[in-house]
PDB file of N, CA and C in Angstrom:
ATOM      1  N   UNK A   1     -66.948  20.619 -13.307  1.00  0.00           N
ATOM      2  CA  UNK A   1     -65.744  19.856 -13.560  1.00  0.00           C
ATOM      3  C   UNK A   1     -64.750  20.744 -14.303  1.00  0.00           C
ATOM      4  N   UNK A   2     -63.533  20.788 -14.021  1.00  0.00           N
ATOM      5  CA  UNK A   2     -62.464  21.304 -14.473  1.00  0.00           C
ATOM      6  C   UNK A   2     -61.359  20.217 -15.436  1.00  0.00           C
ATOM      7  N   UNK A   3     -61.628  20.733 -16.795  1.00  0.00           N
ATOM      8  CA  UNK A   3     -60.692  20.177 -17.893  1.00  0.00           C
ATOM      9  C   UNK A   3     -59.431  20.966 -17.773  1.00  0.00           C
ATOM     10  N   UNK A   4     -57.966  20.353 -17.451  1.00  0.00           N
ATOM     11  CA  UNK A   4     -56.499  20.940 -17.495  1.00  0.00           C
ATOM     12  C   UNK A   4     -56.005  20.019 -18.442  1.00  0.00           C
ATOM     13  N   UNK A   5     -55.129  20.590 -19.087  1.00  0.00           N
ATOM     14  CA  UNK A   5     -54.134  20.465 -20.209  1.00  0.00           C
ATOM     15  C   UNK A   5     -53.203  20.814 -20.118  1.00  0.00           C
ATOM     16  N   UNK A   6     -52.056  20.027 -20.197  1.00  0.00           N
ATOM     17  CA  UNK A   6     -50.425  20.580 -20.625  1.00  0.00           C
ATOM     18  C   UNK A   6     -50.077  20.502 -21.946  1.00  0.00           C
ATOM     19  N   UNK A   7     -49.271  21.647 -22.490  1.00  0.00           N
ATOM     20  CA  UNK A   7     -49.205  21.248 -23.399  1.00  0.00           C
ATOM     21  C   UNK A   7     -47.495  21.461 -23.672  1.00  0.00           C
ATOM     22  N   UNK A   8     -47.019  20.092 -24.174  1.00  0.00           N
ATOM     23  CA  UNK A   8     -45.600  20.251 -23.877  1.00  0.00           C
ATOM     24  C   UNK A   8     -44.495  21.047 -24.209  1.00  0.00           C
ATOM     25  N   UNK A   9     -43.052  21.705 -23.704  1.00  0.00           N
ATOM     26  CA  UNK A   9     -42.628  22.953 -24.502  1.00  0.00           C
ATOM     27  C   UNK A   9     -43.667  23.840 -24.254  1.00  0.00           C
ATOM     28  N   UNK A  10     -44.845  24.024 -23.723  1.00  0.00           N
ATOM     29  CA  UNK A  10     -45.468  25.558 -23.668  1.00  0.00           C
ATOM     30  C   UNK A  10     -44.962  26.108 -22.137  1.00  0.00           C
ATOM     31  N   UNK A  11     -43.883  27.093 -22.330  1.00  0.00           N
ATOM     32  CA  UNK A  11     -43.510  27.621 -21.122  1.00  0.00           C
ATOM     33  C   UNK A  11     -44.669  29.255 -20.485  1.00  0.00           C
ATOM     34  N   UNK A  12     -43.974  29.941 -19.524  1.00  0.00           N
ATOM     35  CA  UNK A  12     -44.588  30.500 -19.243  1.00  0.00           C
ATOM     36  C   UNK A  12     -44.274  31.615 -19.943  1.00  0.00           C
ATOM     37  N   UNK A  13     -43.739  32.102 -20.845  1.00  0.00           N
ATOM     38  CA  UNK A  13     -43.839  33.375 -21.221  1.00  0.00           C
ATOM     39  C   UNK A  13     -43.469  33.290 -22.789  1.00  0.00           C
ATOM     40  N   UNK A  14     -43.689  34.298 -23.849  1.00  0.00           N
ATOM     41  CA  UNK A  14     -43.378  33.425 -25.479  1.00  0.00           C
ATOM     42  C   UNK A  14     -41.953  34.782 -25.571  1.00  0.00           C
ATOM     43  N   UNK A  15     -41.412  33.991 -26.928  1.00  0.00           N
ATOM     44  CA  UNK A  15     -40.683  34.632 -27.460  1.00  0.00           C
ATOM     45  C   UNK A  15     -40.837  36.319 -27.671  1.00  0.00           C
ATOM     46  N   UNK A  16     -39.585  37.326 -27.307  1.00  0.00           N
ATOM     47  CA  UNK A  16     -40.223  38.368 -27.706  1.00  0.00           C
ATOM     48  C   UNK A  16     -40.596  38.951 -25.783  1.00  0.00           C
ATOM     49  N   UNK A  17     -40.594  38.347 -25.242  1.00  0.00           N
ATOM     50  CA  UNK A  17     -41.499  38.839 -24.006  1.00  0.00           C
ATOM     51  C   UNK A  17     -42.581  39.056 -23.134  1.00  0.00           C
ATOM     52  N   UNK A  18     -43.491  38.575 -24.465  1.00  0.00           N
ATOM     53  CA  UNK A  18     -44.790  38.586 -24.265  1.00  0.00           C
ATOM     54  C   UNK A  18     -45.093  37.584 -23.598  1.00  0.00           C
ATOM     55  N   UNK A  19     -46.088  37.526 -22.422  1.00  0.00           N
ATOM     56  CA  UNK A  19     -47.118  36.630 -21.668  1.00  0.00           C
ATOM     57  C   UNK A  19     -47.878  36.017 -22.228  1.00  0.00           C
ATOM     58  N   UNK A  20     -48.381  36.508 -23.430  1.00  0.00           N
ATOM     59  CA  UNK A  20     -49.733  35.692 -23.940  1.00  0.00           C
ATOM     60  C   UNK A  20     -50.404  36.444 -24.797  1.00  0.00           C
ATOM     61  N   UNK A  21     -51.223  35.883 -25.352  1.00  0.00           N
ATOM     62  CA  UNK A  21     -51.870  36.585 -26.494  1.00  0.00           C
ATOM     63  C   UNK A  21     -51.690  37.885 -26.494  1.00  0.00           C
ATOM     64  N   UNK A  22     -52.906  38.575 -27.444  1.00  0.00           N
ATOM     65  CA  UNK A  22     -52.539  39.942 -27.531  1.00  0.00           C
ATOM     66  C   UNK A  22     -53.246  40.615 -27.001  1.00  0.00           C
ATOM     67  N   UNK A  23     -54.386  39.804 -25.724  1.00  0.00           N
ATOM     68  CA  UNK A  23     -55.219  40.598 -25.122  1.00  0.00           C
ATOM     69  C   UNK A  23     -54.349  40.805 -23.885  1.00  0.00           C
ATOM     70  N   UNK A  24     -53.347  40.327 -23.722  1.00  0.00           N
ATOM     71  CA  UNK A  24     -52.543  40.760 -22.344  1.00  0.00           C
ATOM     72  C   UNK A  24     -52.681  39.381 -21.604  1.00  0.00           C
ATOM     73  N   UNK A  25     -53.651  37.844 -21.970  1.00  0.00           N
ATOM     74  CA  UNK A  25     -53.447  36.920 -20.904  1.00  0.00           C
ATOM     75  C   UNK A  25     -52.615  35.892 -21.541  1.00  0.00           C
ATOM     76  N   UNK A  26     -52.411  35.058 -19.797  1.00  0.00           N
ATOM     77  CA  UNK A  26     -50.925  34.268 -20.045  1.00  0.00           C
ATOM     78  C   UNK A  26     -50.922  33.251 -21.052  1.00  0.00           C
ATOM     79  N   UNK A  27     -49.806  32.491 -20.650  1.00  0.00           N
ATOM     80  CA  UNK A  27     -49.563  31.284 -21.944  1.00  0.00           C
ATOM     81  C   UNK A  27     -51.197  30.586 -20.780  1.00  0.00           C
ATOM     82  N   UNK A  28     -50.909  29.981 -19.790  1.00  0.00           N
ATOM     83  CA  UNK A  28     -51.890  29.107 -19.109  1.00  0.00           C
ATOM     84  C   UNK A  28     -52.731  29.071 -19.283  1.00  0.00           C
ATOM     85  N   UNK A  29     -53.489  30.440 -19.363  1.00  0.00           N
ATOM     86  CA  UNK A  29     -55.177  30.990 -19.994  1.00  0.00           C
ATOM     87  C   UNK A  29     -55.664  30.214 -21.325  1.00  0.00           C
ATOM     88  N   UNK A  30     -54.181  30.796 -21.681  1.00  0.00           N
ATOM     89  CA  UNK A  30     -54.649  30.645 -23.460  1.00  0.00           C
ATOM     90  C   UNK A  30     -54.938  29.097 -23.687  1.00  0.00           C
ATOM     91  N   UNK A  31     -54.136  28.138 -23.224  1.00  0.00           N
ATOM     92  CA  UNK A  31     -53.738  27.243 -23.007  1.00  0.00           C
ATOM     93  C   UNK A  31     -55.207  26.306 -22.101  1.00  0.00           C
ATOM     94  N   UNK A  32     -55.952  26.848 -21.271  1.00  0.00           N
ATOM     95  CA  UNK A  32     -56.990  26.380 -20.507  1.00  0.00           C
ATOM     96  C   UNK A  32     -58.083  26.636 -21.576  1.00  0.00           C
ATOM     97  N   UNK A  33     -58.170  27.662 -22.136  1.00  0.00           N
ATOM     98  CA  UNK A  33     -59.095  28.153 -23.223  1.00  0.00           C
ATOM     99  C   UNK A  33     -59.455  27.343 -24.358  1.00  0.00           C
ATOM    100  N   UNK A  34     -58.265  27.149 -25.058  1.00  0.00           N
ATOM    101  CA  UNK A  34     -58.206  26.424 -26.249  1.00  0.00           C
ATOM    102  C   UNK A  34     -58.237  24.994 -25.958  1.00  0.00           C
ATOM    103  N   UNK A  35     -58.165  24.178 -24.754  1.00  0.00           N
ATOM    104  CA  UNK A  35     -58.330  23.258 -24.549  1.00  0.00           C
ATOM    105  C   UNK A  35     -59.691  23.027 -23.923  1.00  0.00           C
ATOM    106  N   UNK A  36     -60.373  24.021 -23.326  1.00  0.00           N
ATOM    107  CA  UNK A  36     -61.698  23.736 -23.200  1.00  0.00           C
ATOM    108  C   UNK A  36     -63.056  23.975 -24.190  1.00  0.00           C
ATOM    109  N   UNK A  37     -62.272  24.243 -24.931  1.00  0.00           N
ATOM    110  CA  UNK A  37     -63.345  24.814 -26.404  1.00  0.00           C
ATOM    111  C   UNK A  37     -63.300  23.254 -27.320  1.00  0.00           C
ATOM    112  N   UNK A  38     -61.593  22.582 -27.285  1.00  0.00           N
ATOM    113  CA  UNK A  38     -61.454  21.671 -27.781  1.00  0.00           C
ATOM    114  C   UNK A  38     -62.606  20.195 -26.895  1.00  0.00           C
ATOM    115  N   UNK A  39     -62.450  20.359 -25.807  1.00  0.00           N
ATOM    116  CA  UNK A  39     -63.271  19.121 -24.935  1.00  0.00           C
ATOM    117  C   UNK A  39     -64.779  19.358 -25.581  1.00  0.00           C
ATOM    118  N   UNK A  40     -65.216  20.625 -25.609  1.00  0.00           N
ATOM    119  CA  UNK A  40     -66.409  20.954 -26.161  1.00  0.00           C
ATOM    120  C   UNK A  40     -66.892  20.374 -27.396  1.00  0.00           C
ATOM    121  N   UNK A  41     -66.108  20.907 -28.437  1.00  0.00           N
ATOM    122  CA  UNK A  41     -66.075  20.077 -29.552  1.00  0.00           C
ATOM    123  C   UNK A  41     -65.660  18.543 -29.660  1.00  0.00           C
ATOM    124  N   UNK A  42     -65.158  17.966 -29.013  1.00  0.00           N
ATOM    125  CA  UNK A  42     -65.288  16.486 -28.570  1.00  0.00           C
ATOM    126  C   UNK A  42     -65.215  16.297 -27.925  1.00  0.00           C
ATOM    127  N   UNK A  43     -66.750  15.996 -27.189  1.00  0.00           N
ATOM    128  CA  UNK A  43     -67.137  15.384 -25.568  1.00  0.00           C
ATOM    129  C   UNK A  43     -66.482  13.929 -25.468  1.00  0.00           C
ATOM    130  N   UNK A  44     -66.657  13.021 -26.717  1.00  0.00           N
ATOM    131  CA  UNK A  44     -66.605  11.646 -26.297  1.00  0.00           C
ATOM    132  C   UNK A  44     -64.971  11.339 -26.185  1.00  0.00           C
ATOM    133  N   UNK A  45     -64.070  12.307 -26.374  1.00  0.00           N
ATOM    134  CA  UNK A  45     -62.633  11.926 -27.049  1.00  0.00           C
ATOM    135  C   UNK A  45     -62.291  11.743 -25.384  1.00  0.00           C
ATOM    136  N   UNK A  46     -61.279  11.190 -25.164  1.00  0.00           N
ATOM    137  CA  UNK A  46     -60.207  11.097 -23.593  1.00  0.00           C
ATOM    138  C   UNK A  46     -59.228  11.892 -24.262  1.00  0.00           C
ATOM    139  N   UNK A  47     -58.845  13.364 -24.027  1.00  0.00           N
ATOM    140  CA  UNK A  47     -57.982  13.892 -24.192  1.00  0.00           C
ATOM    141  C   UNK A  47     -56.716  13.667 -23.867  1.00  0.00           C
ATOM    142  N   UNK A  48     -56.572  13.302 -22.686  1.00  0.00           N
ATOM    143  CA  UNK A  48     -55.506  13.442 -21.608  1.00  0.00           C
ATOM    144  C   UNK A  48     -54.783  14.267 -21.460  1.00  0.00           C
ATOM    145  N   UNK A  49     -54.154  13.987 -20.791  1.00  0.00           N
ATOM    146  CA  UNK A  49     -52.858  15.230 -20.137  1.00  0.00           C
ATOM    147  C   UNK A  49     -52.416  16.176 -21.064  1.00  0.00           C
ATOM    148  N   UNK A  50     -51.454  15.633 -21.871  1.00  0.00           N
ATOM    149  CA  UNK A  50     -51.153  15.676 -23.105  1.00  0.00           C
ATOM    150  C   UNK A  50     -51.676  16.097 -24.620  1.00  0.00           C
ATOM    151  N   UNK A  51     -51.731  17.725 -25.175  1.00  0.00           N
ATOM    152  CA  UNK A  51     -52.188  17.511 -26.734  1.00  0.00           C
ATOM    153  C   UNK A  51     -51.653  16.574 -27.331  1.00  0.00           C
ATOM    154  N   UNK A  52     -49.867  17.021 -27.314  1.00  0.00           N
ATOM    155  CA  UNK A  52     -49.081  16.059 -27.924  1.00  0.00           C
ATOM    156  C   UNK A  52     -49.290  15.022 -27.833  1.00  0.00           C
ATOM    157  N   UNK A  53     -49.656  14.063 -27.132  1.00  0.00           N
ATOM    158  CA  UNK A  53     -50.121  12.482 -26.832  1.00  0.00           C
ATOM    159  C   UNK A  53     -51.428  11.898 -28.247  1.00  0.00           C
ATOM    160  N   UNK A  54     -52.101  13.283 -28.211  1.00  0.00           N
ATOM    161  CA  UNK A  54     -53.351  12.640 -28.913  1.00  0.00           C
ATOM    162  C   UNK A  54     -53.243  12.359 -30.217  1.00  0.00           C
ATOM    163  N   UNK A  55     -52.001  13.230 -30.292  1.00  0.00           N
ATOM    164  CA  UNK A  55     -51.119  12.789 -32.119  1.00  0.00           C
ATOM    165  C   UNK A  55     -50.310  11.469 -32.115  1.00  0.00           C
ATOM    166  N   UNK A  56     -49.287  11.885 -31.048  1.00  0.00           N
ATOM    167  CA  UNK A  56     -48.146  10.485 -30.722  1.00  0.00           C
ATOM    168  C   UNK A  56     -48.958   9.399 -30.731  1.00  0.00           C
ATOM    169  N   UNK A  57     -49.762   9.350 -29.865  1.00  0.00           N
ATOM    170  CA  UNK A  57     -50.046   7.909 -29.343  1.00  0.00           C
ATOM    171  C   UNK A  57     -51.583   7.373 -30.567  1.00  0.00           C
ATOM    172  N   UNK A  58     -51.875   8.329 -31.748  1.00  0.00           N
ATOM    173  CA  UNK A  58     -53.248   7.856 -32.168  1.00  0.00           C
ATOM    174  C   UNK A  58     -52.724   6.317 -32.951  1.00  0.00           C
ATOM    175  N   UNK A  59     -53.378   5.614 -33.358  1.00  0.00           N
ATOM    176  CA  UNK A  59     -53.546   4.349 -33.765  1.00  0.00           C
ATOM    177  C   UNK A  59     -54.042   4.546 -35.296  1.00  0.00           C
ATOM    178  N   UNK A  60     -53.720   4.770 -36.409  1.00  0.00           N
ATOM    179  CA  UNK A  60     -54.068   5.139 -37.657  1.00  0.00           C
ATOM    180  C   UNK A  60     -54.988   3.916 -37.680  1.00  0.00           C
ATOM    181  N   UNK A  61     -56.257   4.256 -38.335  1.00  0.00           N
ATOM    182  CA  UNK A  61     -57.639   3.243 -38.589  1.00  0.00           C
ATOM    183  C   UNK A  61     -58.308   2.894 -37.728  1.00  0.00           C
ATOM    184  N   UNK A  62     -58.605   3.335 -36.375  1.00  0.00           N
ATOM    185  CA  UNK A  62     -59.422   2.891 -35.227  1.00  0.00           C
ATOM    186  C   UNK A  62     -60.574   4.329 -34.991  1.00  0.00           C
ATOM    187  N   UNK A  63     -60.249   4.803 -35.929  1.00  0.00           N
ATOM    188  CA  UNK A  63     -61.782   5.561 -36.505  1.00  0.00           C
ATOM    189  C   UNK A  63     -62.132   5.550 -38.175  1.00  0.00           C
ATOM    190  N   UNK A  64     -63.238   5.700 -38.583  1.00  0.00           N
ATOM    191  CA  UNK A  64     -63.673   5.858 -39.862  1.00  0.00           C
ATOM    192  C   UNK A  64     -62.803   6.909 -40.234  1.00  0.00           C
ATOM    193  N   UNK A  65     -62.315   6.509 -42.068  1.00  0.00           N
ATOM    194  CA  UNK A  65     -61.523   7.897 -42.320  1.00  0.00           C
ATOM    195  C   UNK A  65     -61.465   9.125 -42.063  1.00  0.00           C
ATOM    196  N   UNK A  66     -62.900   9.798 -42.391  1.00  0.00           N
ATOM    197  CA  UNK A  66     -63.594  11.077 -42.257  1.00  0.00           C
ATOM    198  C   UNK A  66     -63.194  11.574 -40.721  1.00  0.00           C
ATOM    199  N   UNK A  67     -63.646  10.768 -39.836  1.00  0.00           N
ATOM    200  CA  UNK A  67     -63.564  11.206 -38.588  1.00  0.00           C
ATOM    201  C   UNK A  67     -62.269  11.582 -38.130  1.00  0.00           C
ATOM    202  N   UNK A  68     -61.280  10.576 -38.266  1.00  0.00           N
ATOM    203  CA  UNK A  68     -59.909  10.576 -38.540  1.00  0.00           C
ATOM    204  C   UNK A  68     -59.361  11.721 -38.502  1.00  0.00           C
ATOM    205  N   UNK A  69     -59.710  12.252 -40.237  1.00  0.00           N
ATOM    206  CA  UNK A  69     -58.990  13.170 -40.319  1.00  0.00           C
ATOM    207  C   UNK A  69     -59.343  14.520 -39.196  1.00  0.00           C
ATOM    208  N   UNK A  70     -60.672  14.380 -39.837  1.00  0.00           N
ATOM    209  CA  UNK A  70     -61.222  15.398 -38.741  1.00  0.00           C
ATOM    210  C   UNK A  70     -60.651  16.009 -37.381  1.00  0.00           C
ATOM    211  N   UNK A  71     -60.685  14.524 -36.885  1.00  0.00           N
ATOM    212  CA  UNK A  71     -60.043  14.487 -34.902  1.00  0.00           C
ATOM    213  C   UNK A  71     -58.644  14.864 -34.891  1.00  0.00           C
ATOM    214  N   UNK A  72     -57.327  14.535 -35.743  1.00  0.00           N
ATOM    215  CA  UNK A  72     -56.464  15.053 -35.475  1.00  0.00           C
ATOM    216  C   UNK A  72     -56.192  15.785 -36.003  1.00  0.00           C
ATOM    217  N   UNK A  73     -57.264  16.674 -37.087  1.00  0.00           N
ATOM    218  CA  UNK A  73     -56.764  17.925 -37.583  1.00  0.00           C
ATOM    219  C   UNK A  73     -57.234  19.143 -36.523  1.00  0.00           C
ATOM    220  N   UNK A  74     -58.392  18.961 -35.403  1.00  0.00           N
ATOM    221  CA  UNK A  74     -58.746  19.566 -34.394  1.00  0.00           C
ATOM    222  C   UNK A  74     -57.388  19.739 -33.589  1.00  0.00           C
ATOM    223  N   UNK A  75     -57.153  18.683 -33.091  1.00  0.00           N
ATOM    224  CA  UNK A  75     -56.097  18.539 -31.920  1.00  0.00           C
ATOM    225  C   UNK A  75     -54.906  19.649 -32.378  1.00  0.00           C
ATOM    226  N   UNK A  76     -54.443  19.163 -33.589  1.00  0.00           N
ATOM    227  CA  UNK A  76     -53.554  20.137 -34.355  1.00  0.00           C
ATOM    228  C   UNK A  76     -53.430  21.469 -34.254  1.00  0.00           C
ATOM    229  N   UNK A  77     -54.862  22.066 -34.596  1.00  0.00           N
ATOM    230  CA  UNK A  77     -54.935  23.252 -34.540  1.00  0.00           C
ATOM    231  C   UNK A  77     -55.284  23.393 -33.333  1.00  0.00           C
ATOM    232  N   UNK A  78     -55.624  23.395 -32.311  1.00  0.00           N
ATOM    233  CA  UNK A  78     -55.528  23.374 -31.093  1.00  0.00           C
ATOM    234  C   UNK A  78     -54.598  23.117 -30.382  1.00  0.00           C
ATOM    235  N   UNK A  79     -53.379  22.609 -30.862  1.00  0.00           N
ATOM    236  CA  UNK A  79     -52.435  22.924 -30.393  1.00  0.00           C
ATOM    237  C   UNK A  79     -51.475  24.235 -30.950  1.00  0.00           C
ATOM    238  N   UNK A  80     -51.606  24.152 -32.600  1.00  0.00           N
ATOM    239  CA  UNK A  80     -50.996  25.027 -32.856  1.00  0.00           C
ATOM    240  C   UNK A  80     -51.625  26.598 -32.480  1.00  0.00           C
ATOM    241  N   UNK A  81     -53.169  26.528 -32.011  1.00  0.00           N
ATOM    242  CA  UNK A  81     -53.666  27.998 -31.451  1.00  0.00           C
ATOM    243  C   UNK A  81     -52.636  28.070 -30.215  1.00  0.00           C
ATOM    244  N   UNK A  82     -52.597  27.160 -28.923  1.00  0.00           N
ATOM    245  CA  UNK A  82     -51.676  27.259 -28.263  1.00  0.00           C
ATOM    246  C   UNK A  82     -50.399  28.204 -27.998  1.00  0.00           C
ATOM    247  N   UNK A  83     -49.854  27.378 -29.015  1.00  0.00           N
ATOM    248  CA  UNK A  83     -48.612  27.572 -29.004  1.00  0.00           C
ATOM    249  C   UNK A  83     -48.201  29.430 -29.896  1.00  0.00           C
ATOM    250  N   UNK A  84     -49.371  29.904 -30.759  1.00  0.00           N
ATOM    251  CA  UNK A  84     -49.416  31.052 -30.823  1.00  0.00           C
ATOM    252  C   UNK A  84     -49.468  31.913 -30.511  1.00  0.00           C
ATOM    253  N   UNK A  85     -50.152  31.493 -28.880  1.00  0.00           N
ATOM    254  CA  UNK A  85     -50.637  32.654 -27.829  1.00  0.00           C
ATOM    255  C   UNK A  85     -51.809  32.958 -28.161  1.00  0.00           C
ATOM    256  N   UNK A  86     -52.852  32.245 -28.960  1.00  0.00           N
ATOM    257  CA  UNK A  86     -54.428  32.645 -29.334  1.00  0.00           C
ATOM    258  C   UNK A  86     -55.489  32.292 -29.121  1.00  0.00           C
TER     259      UNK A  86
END
């Protein structure tokens, strides 16, 4: 099975000129990468389409605090690896 992710504002090439990280691959890679490491670390979550969604649309209190914080501090940094090119 194949997990895809958009992640919004992530175009194809970053500021500066660069394609993508600093190993030479694209925004898309990076972008397929960090979102499949993220599914890994939470099998049970429905990601969707969307990182941005999993912030926008969360419902504050429809998990235990702990978890809470936990889940959208993942998403976060998983988006913000993204958007770094990392």
């Amino acid at each position: 099975m194949t997990v895809r992710f958009r992640v919004r504002g992530l175009g194809g090439s970053r500021p500066g000129g660069g394609a993508g990280g600093s190993s030479g691959r694209g925004a898309a890679d990076v972008a397929g990468q960090v979102c499949s490491e993220l599914a890994v670390d939470l099998p049970d979550e429905d990601l969707g389409e969307y990182l941005y969604d999993c912030i926008d649309l969360y419902r504050m209190g429809s998990k235990p605090r702990c978890e809470e914080v936990e889940y959208l501090g993942m998403v976060q940094d998983a988006i913000d690896r993204i958007e770094g090119g990392e």
